[in-house]
Every structure is written in C-alpha cells, then in structure tokens.
Protein backbone atom coordinates (compact mmCIF):
# COMPACT_ATOMS: atom_id res chain seq x y z
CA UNK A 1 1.19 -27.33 26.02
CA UNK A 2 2.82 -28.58 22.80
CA UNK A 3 6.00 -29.98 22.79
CA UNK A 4 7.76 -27.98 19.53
CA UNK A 5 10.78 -30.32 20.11
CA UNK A 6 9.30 -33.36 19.83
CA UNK A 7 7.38 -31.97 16.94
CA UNK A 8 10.45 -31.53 14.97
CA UNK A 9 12.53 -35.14 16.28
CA UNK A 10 13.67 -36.49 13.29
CA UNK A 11 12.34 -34.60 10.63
CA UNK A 12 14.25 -34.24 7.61
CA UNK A 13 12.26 -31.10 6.21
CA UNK A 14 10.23 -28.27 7.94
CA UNK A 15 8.06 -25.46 5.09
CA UNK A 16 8.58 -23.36 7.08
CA UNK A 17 9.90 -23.70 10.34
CA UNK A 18 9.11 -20.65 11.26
CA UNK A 19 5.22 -20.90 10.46
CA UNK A 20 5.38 -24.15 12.62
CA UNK A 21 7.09 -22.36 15.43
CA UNK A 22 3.93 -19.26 14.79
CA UNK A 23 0.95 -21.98 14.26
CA UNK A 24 2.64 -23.73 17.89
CA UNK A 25 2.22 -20.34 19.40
CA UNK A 26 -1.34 -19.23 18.21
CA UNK A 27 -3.10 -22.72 18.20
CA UNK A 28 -3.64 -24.63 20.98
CA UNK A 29 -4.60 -28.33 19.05
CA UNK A 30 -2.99 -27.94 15.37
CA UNK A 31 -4.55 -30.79 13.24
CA UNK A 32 -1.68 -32.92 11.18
CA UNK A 33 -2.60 -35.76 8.94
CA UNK A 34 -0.57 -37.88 6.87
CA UNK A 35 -1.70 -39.84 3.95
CA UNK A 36 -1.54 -43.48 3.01
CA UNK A 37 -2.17 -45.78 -0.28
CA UNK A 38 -2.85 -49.10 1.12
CA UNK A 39 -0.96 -51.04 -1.67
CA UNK A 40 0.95 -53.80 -0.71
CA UNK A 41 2.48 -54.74 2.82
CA UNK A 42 3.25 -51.94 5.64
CA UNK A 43 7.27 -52.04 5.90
CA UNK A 44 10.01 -50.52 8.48
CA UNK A 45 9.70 -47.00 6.14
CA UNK A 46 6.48 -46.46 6.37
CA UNK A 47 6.75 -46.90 10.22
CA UNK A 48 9.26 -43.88 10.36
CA UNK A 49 5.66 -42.10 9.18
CA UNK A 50 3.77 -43.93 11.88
CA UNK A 51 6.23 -43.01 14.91
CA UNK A 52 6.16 -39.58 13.64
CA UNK A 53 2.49 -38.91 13.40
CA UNK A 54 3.06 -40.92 17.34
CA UNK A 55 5.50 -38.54 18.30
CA UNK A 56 2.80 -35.45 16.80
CA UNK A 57 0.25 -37.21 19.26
CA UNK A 58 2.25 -37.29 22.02
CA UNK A 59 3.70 -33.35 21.67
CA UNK A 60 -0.18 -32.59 21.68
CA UNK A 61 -1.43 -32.80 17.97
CA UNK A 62 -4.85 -33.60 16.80
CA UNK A 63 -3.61 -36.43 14.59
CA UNK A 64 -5.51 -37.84 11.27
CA UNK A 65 -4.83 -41.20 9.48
CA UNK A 66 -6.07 -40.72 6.15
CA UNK A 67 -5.94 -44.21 4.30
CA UNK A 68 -5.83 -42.99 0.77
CA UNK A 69 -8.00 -46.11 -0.99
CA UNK A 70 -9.44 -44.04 -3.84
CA UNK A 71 -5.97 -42.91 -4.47
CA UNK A 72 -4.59 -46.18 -4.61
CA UNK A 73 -7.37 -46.76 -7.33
CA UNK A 74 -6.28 -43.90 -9.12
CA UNK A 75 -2.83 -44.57 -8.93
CA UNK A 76 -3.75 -48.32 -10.35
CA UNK A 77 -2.16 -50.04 -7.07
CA UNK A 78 -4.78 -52.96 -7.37
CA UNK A 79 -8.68 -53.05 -7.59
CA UNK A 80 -11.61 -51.85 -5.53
CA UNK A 81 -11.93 -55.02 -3.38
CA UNK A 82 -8.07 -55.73 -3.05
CA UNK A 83 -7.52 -52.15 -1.68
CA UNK A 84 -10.66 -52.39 0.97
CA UNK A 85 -9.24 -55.66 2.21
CA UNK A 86 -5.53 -54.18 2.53
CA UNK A 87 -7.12 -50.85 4.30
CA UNK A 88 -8.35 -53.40 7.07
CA UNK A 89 -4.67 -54.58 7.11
CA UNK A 90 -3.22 -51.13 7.46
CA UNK A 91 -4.99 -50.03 10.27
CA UNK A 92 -4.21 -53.42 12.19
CA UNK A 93 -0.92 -52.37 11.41
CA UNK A 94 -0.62 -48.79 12.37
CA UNK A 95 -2.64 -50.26 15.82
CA UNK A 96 0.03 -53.01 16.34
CA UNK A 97 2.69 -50.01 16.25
CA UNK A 98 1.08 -47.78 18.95
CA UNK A 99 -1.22 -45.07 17.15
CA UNK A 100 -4.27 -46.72 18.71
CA UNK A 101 -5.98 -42.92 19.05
CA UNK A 102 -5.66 -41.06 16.11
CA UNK A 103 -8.59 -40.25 13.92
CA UNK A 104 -8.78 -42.98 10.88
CA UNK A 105 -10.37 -41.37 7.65
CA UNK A 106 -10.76 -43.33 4.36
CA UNK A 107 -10.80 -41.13 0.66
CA UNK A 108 -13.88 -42.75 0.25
CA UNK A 109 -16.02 -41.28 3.30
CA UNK A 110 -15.77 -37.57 1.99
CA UNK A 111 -14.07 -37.80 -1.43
CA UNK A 112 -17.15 -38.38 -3.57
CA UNK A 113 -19.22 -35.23 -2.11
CA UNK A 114 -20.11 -32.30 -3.86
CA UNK A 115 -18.11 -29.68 -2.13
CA UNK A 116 -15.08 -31.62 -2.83
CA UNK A 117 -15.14 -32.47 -6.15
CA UNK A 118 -16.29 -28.84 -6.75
CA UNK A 119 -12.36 -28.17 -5.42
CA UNK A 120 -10.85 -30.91 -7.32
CA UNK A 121 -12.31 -29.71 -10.49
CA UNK A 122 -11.28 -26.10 -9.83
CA UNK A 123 -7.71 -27.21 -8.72
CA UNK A 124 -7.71 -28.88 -12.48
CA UNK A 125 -8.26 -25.19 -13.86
CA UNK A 126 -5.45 -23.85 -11.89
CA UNK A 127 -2.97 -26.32 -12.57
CA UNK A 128 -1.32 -27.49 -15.72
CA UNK A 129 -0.69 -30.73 -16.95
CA UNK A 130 2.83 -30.55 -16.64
CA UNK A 131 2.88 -29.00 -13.12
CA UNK A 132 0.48 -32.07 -12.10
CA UNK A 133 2.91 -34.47 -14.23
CA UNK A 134 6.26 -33.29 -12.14
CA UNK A 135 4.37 -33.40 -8.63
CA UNK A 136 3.81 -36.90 -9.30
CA UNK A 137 7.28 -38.25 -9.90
CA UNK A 138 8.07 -39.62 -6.85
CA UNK A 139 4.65 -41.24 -6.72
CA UNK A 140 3.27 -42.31 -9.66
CA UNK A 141 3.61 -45.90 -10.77
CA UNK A 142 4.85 -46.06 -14.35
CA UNK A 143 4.59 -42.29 -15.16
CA UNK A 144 6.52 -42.93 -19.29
CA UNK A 145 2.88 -44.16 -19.27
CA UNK A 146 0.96 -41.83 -17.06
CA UNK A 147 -2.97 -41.88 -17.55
CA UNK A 148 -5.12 -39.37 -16.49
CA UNK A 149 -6.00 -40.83 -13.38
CA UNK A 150 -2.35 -40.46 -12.12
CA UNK A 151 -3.19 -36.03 -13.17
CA UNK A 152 -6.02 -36.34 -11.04
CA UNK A 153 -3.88 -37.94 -7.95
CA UNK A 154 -2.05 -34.32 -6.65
CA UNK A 155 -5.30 -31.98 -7.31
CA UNK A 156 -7.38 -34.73 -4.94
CA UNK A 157 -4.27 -35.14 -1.96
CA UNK A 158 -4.61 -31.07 -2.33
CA UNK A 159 -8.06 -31.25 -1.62
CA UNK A 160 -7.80 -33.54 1.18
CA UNK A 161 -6.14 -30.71 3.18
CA UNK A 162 -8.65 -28.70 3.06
CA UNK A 163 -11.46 -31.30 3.27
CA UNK A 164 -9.81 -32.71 6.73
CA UNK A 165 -8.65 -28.74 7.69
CA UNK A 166 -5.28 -29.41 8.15
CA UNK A 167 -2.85 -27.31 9.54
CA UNK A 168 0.09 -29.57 8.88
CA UNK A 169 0.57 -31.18 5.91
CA UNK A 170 2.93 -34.76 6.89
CA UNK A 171 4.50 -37.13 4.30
CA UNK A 172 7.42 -38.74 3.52
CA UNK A 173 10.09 -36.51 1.36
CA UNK A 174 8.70 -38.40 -1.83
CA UNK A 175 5.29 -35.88 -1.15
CA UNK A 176 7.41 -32.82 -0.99
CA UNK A 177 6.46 -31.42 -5.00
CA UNK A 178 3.33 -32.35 -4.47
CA UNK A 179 2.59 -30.12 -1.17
CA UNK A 180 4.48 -27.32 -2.53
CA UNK A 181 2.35 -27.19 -4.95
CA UNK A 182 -0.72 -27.81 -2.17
CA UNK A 183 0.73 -24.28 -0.56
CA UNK A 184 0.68 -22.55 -4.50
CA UNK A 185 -3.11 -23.79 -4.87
CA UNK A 186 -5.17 -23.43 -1.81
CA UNK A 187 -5.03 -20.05 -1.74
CA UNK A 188 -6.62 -19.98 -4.36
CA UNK A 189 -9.28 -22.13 -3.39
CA UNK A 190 -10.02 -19.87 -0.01
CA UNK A 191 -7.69 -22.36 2.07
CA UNK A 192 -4.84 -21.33 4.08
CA UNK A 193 -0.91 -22.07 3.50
CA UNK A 194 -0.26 -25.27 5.46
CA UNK A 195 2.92 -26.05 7.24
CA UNK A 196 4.69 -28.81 5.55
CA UNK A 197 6.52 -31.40 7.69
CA UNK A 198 8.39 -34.52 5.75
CA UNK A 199 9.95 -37.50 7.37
CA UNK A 200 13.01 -39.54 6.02
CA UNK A 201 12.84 -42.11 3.45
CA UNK A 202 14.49 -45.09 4.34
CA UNK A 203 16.73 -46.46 1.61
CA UNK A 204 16.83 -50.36 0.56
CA UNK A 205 18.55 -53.26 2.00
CA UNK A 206 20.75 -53.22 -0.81
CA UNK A 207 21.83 -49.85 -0.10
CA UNK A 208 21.83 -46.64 -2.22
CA UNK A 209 19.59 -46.09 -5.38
CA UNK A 210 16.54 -46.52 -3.98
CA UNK A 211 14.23 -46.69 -1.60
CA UNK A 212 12.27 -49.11 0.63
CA UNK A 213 9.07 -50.49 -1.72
CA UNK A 214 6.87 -52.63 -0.76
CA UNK A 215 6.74 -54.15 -4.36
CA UNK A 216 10.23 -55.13 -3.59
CA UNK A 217 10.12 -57.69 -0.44
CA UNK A 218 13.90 -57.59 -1.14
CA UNK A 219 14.79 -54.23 -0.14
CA UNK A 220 11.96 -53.65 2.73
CA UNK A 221 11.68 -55.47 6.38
CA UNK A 222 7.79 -55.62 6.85
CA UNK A 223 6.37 -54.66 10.14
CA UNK A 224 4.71 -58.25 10.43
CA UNK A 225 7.76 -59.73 9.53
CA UNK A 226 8.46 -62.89 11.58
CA UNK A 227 12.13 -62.95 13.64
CA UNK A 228 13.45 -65.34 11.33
CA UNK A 229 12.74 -62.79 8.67
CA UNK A 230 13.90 -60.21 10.06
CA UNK A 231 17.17 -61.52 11.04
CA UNK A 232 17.75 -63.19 7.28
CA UNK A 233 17.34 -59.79 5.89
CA UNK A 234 19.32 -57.48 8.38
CA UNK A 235 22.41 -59.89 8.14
CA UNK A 236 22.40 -59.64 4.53
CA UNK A 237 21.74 -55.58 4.50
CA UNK A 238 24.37 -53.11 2.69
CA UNK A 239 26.05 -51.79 5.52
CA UNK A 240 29.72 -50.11 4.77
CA UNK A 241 31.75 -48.04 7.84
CA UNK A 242 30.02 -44.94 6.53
CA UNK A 243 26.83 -43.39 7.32
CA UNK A 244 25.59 -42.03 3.77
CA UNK A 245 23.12 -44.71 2.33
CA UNK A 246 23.36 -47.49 5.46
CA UNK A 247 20.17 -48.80 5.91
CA UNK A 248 21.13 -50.87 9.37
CA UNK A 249 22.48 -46.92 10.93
CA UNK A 250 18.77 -45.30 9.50
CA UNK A 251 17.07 -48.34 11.37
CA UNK A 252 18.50 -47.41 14.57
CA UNK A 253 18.68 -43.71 14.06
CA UNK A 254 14.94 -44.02 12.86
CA UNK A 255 13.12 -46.58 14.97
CA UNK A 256 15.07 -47.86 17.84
CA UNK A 257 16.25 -44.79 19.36
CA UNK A 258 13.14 -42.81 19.24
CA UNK A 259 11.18 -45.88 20.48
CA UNK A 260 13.80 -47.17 22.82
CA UNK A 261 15.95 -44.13 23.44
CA UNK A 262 19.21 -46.38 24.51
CA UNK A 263 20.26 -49.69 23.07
CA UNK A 264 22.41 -52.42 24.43
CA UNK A 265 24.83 -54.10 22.19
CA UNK A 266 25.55 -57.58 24.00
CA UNK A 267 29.06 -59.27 22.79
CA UNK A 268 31.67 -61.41 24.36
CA UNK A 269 33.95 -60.78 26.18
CA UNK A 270 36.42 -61.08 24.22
CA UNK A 271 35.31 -58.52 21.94
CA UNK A 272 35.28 -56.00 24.48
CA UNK A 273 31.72 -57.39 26.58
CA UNK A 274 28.70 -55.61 26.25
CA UNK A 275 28.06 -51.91 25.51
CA UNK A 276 25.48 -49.42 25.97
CA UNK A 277 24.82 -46.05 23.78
CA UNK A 278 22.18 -43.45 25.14
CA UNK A 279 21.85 -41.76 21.63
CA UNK A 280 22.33 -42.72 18.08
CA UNK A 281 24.76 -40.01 17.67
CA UNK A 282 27.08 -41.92 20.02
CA UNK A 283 26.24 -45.23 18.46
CA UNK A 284 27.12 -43.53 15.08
CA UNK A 285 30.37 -42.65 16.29
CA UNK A 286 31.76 -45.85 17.63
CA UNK A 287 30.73 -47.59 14.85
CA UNK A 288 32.06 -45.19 12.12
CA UNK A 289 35.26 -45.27 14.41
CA UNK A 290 35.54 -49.23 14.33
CA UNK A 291 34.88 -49.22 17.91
CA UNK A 292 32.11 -51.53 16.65
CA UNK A 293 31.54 -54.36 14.87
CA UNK A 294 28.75 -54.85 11.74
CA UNK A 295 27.72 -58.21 12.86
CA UNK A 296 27.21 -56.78 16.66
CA UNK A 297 25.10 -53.91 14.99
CA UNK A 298 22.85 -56.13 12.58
CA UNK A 299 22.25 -58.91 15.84
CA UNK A 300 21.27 -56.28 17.86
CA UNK A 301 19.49 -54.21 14.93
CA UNK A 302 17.59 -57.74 13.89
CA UNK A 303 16.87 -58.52 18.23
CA UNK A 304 15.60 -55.22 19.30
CA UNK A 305 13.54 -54.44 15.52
CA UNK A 306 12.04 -57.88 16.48
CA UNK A 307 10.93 -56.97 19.66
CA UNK A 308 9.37 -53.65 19.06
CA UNK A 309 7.32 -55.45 16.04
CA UNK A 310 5.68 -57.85 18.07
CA UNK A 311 2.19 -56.27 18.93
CA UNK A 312 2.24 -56.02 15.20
CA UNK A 313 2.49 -59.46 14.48
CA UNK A 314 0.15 -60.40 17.12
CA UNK A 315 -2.39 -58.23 15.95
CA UNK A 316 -1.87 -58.92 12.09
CA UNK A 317 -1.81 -62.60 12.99
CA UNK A 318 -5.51 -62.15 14.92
C-alpha cells in the first residue's frame, strides 16, 4: 500500500493534491520520473530531487531516472562526448546517494524514434513561441539570446511524459511553467493530465538571490565534495537568526532530517553540553530563539552532511 504521507514529505508544490490523493486511490504502482541535464557536478540541491524520488520509492512508486543528455545538447550545456561522460558520473552519483533501484532512462534511447518526434512536432503546432519562450525561464541558459534549440527544450520534456507514461510529473520548482504547460498540451496529444509534484530549490551559500548552480562552485556543496570542502564552505555560508533564505536551516530541514530523522548537536559544556532535536521544526525553533549557536549548527551541519556523502565519494572516487 502507498504511503500518501511520505509521498508528500517535503514537497513545496502539489498540481493537484487532490488528483494525487485520487491517482493513490485508483492505482496500485503510479509511475513518477524526474528529469536531469547532466551538466556540470551533482550538488546538495539536486540531492533534495534524489531523496525525493527515494522517498517516492520507498512509499511504493515505480520510480524513473531520466538523464536528460539530448536536452543538455539542446540547452548548449557542453558537447555530445562531454555530456555522455558526465551521464556516467550522474548515475554514480545518484547510486552513491541510495537510489540504487530505480529505472535509469537516457533522452537518447527513445527520443530519436518516430512516434516521438511525431509528438514533438505536433506539440510545436500547439504551442507558440512565446508560450515555449516563458516555460523556459527558469531553465534556459542565456535566454536574451535564446536559439531555437532552447524552443524545442519544453515541447521534448512534454513528450517525455508521455513517452515514459508518467503519472507524476517530479522536478524542482524551476520546472513548474514548463509542466503546466505539459498538463495544457497532452490532452491534446491523447495523453492524460499528470499530477505535478515539485521539490524545493535550495538557495546559495551566499544566501538570497539565487539559487544553488553548479556553474557556481561558490554557492553549491557538491555531493562528492571532500570533508575539508565541505566544512570550508558551510562555515563561510549566509546564515542570519531567521529562517527566510538560510541555506545551513534548508540543509538540515532538507537532507539531514529526512535522512537522519534526529540530529545531535555536540558542544561544551560550558555552552550548555550537548543537545538533541527529533525534528527540524524543533531545531528551527531553538535556533531562531538563540537557544543555539551558528557555529554549533554549521559544525554539526558540515559533520553529519559529511557523513551521509560518503558512499558518494567512494563510489565517484572508484
């Protein structure tokens, strides 16, 4: 039996809930799949992804990797060689962090046969070029200068639904215009309405204004980071007595808790000895309250992140 709670853990947006709660109730083994460009290195916010397509697994979901590499082409992330050697990369990665038995598709095993470019090409005559344009910019690299490649991008990751018959649509918010326009167009192609499920973005190191990037080794903690690394970059994060835009909270209300479900802050003594918080809404509190201290969050933060990232830098490092 699926597990609707754990379905929705940490979700920041559910279209709709209620078809969720419906396709929960009338399907026994829904099929989710979330979709990848393998550009650049696999950071802490693309792991909130990962655990969530892990939790999906766990509640009882048939659960598809879909490592977008013709996308990445399209979306002129780096060239055809490049991307095949980072796709290799990927999947070590997602391994290292536990989702050892989902199904991994690449673009490139069913994006080039007839059926589905036959959809692509009729998604192009329902869609204009501005409605393409605006699903694509929280995506799209360079967009002032969009090429047609980038128009093409949205009426493919449409396609891919149906291709993979999906009944839940997963992405990070950044996907949201682009699978609301997914749920405008199938229909139209003789494909159902899928249930959209998005997953926080994790903001940068820095703090507020944008998000993790992997172009931007400043403002992202990769998952094969080594300790050292880790630690360097956590002690340096933005991270104010308030909750809006604190990347060191989202790391614990994102990734440990759901992996480790209580964490241990060890301090002196003398700063009131060690404590230990069962949820991240009582973490939250005390720390909002000044019951604790930044530098006892971002050691702990930088100790327990370090931990939970070692299968990934043992199998990376293989």
């Amino acid at each position: 039996m699926i597990d609707p709670i754990l379905v929705k853990r940490n979700v920041a947006e559910l279209v709709t809930e209620e078809e969720l709660d419906a396709l929960l109730k009338e399907k026994k083994t829904p099929t989710t799949y979330c979709g990848y460009e393998t550009s650049g290195p696999v950071h802490i916010g693309t792991m909130v992804a990962v655990m969530k397509q892990a939790d999906l697994q766990k509640a009882g979901l048939n659960v598809k990797v879909l490592f977008a590499d013709l996308h990445t082409l399209l979306n002129r992330k780096g060239t055809e060689d490049w991307i095949e050697e980072m796709t290799v990369y990927w999947r070590n990665c997602f391994e290292g962090l536990g989702l050892k038995n989902a199904e991994y598709v690449r673009g490139t095993d069913f994006e080039y046969n007839k059926e589905y470019v036959h959809d692509v090409l009729n998604l192009g005559l329902l869609t204009t070029l501005n409605r393409a344009m605006r699903s694509m910019q929280e995506v799209a690299r360079d967009l002032e200068n969009a090429h047609v490649s980038q128009m093409i991008y949205p009426l493919m990751q449409i396609a891919d639904i149906k291709a993979l018959d999906v009944d839940i649509a997963h992405g990070g918010m950044e996907q949201r215009k682009i699978h609301m326009l997914a749920r405008e167009l199938l229909p139209e192609i003789g494909y159902k309405n899928p249930v959209c499920l998005h997953t926080p973005l994790l903001v940068s190191l820095q703090g507020p204004g944008c998000k993790m990037s992997s172009s931007k080794p400043e403002t992202m903690i990769k998952v094969d980071e080594k300790p050292e690394g880790i630690k360097e970059k956590i002690n340096k994060a933005y991270c104010p007595i308030e909750k809006e835009g604190n990347p060191v909270l989202q790391i614990y209300e994102y990734i440990l808790f759901p992996k480790l479900g209580t964490v241990e802050i060890k301090r002196p003594e003398k700063f009131g000895g060690d404590v230990s918080y069962q949820s991240y809404a009582e973490l939250e509190a005390a720390y909002l309250g000044k019951k604790l201290h930044a530098m006892d969050l971002k050691n702990t933060a930088a100790e327990k992140l370090s931990e939970i990232l070692e299968p990934v830098r043992g199998k990376v490092g293989k």
